[in-house]
Protein backbone atom coordinates (compact mmCIF):
# COMPACT_ATOMS: atom_id res chain seq x y z
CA UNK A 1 159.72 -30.95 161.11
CA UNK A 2 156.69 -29.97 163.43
CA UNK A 3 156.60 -26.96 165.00
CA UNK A 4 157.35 -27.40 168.52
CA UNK A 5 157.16 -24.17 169.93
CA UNK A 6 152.85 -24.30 168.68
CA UNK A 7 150.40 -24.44 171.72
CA UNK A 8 147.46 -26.90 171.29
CA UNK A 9 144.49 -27.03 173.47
CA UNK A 10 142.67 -29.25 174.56
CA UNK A 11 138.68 -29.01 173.54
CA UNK A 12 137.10 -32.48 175.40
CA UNK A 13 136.06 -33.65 178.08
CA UNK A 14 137.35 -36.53 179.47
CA UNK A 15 135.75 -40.16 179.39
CA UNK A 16 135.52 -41.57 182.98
CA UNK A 17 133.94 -45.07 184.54
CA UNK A 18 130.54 -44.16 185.33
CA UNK A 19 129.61 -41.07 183.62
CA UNK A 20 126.42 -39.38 182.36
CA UNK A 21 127.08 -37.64 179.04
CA UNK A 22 123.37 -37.71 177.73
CA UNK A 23 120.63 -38.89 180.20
CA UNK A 24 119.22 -42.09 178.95
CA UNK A 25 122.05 -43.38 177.84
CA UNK A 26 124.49 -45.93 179.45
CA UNK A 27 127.70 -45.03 181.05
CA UNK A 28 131.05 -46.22 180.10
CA UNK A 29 132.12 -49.31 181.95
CA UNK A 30 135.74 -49.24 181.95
CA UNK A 31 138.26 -52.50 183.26
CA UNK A 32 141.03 -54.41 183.02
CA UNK A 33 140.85 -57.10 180.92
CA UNK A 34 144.50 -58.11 181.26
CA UNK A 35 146.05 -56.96 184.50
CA UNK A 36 150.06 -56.49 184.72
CA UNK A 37 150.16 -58.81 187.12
CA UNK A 38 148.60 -61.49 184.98
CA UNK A 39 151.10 -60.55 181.99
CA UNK A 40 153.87 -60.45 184.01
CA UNK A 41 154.28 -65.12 184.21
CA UNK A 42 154.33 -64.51 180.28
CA UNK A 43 158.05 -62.61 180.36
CA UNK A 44 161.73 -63.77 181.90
CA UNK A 45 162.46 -60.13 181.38
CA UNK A 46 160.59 -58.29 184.06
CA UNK A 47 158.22 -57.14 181.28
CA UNK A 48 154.55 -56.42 182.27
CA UNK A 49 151.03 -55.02 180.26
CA UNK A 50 148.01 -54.09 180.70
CA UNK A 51 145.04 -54.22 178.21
CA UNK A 52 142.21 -52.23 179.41
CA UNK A 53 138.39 -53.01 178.09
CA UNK A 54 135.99 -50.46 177.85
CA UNK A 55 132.44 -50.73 176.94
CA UNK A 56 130.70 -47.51 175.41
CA UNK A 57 128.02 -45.80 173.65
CA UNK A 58 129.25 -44.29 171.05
CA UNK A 59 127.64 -40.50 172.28
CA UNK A 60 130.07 -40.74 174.88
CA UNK A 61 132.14 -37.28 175.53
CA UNK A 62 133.12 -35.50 173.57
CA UNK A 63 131.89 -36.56 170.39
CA UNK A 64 131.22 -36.48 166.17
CA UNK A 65 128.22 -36.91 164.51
CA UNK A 66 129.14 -38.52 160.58
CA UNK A 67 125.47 -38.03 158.48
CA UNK A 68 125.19 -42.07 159.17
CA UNK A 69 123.79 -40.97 162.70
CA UNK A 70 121.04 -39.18 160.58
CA UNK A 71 120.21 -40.59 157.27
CA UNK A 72 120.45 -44.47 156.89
CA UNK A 73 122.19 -43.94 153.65
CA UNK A 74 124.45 -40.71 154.70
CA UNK A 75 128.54 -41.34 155.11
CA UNK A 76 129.50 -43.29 157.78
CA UNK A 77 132.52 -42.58 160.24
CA UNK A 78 134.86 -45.09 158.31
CA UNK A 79 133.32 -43.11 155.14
CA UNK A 80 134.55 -39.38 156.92
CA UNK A 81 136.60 -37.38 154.76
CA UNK A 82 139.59 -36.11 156.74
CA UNK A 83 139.15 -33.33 155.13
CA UNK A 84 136.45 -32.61 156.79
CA UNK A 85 137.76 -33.24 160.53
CA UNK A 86 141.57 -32.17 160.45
CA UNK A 87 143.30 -28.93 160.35
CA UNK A 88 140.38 -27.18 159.76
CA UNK A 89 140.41 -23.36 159.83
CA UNK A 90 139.02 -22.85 163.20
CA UNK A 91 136.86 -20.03 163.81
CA UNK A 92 135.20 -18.89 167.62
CA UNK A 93 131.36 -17.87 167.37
CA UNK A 94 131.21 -16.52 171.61
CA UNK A 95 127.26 -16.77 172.59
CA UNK A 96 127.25 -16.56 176.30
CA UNK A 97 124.51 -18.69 177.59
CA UNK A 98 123.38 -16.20 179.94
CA UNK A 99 122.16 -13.76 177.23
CA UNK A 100 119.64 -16.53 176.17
CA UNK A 101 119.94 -20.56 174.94
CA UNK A 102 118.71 -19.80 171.08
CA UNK A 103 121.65 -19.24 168.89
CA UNK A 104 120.07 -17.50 165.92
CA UNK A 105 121.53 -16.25 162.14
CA UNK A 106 122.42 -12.96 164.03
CA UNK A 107 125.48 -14.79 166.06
CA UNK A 108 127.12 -15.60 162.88
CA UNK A 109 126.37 -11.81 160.98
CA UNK A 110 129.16 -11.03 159.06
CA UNK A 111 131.79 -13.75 159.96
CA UNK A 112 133.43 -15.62 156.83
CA UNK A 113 132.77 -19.47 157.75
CA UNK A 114 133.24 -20.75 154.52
CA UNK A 115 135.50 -24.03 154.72
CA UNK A 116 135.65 -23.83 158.74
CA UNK A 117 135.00 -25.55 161.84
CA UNK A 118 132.60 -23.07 163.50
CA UNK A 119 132.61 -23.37 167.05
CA UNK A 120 129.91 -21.85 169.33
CA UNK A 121 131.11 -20.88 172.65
CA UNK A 122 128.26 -20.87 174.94
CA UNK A 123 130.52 -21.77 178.27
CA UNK A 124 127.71 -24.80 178.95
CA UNK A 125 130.59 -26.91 179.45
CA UNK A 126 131.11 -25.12 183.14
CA UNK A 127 128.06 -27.38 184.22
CA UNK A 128 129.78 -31.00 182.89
CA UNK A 129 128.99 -33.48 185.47
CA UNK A 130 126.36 -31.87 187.02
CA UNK A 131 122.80 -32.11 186.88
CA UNK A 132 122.19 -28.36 185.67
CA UNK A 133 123.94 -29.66 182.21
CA UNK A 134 121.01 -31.75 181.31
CA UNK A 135 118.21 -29.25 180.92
CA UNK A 136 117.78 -25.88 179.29
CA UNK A 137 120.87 -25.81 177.66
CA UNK A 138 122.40 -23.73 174.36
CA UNK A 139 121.13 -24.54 171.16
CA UNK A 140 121.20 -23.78 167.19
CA UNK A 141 118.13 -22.68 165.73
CA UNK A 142 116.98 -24.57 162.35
CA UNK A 143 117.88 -20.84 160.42
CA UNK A 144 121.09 -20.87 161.84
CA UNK A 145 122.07 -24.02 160.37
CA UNK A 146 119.70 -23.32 157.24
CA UNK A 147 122.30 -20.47 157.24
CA UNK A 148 125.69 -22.55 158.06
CA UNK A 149 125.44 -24.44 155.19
CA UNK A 150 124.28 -21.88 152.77
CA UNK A 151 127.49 -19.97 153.80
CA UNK A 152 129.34 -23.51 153.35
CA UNK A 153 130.79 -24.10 157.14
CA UNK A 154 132.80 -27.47 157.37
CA UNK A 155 132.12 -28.59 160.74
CA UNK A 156 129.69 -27.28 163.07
CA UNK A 157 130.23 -27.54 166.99
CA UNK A 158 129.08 -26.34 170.22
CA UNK A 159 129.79 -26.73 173.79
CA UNK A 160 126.41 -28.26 175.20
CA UNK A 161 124.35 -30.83 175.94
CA UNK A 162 122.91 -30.66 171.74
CA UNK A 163 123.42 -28.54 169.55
CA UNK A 164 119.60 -29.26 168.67
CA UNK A 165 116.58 -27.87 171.21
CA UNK A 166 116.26 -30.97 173.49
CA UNK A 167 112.86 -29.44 174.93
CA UNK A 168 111.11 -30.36 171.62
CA UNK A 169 110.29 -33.72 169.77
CA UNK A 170 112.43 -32.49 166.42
CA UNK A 171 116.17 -32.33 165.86
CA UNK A 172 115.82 -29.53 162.57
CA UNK A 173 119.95 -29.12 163.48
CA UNK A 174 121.24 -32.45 162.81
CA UNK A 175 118.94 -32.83 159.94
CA UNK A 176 119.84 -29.73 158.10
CA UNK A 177 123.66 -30.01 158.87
CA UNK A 178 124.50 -33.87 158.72
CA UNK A 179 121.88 -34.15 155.41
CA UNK A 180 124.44 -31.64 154.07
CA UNK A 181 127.54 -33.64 155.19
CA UNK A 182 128.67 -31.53 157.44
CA UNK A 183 129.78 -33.26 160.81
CA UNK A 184 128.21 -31.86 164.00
CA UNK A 185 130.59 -31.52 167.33
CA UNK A 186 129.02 -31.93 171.08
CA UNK A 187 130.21 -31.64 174.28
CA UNK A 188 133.14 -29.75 173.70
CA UNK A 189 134.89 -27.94 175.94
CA UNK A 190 137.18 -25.07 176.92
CA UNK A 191 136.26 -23.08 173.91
CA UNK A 192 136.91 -19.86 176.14
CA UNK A 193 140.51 -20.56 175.97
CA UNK A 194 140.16 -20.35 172.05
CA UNK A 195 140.95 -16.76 169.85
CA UNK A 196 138.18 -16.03 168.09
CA UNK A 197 140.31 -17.42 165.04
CA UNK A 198 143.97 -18.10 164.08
CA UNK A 199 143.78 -21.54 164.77
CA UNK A 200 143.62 -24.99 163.26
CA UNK A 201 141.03 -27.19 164.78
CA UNK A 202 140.71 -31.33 164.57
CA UNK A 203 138.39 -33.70 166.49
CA UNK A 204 138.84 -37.43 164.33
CA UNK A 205 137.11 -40.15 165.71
CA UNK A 206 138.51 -44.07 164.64
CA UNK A 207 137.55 -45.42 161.53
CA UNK A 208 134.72 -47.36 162.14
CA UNK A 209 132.37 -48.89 160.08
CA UNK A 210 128.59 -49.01 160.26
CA UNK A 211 128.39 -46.33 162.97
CA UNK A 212 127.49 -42.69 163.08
CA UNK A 213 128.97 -40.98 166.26
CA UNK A 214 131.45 -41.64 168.39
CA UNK A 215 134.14 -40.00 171.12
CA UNK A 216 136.90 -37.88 170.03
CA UNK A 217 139.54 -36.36 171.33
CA UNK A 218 139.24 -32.14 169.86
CA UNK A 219 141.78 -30.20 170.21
CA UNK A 220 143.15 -26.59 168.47
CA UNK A 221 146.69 -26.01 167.72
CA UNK A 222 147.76 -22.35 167.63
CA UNK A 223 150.33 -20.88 164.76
């Protein structure tokens, strides 16, 4: 039986009608496309539904990136392992964005990521929603995920806009990372609430075929 008495927190943000996640890119458009009150002449019982339609991006939120949204012939979400995405070992990499945006190899000195969802706490997510999130933001460096993989992370995530240098015409993150299967996290939030470790960490997104990213809801659960 689950462990009731286990705090989980929430790590994304949420997905509203109208909302800039990356600049470019549509909102989500979100509706009814069956209202209660049209269900309602299809029950004697009182019984009424709704079915709600929403049309989306899939870098929406808070969200995955599966090597498909990379390489043409990298694993796709449908083609995920869980493995890879649930109950991870979760472990807190704090890089305050006020001591500078560049996240080098030195953040990660001495920490054991081996087989763990490294998350890098930059507190970004404090500008969601406003126009300050869209420009200068936190950032991996190409060593630091050169080094990630060498020191065989699971899942790499970060609470910005990219986890890649937005300023420049390269994405050396997402190459290096996703071209060694491991899935990339954006936009996550509340990372400050996290201990540096002792928790399990999950962020699946549906099984969908033929796509590369898409929303999530992340979330840690404490022992």
């Amino acid at each position: 039986m689950a462990n009731r008495a286990a705090a989980f927190i929430d790590l994304s943000h949420a997905v509203e009608h109208g909302m800039t996640t990356y600049r470019g890119l549509p909102a989500p458009h979100i509706c009814d496309f069956w209202t209660r009150e049209q269900s309602a002449a299809n029950y004697d019982d009182g019984s009424s539904f709704h079915i709600g339609r929403i049309d989306v991006v899939a870098n929406t939120g808070t969200y995955v990136d599966a090597p498909f949204h990379r390489y043409a012939d990298g694993a796709d979400l449908a083609d995920l392992p869980l493995e890879s995405l649930a109950h991870l070992d979760g472990l807190v990499i704090r890089c305050p964005y006020e001591r500078g945006l560049a996240v080098d190899v030195a953040a990660f000195d001495g920490r054991d990521v081996r087989g763990k969802a490294v998350l890098v706490a930059t507190g970004w997510d404090r500008h969601w929603r406003t126009d300050a999130y869209f420009a200068g933001h936190p950032y991996l460096t190409a060593a630091a995920a050169e080094w990630l993989v060498a020191n065989g992370a699971a899942f790499a995530g970060i609470d910005s806009y990219n986890i890649d240098d937005t300023a420049t015409r390269a994405r050396p993150v997402h190459t290096i990372l996703l071209g060694a299967n491991i899935p990339i996290g954006e936009h996550l939030a509340n990372l400050a609430a996290l201990p540096d470790s002792g928790f399990a960490f999950s962020a699946v997104p549906p099984k969908v075929r033929g796509m590369g990213t898409f929303p999530v809801r992340a979330f840690a659960r404490l022992a």
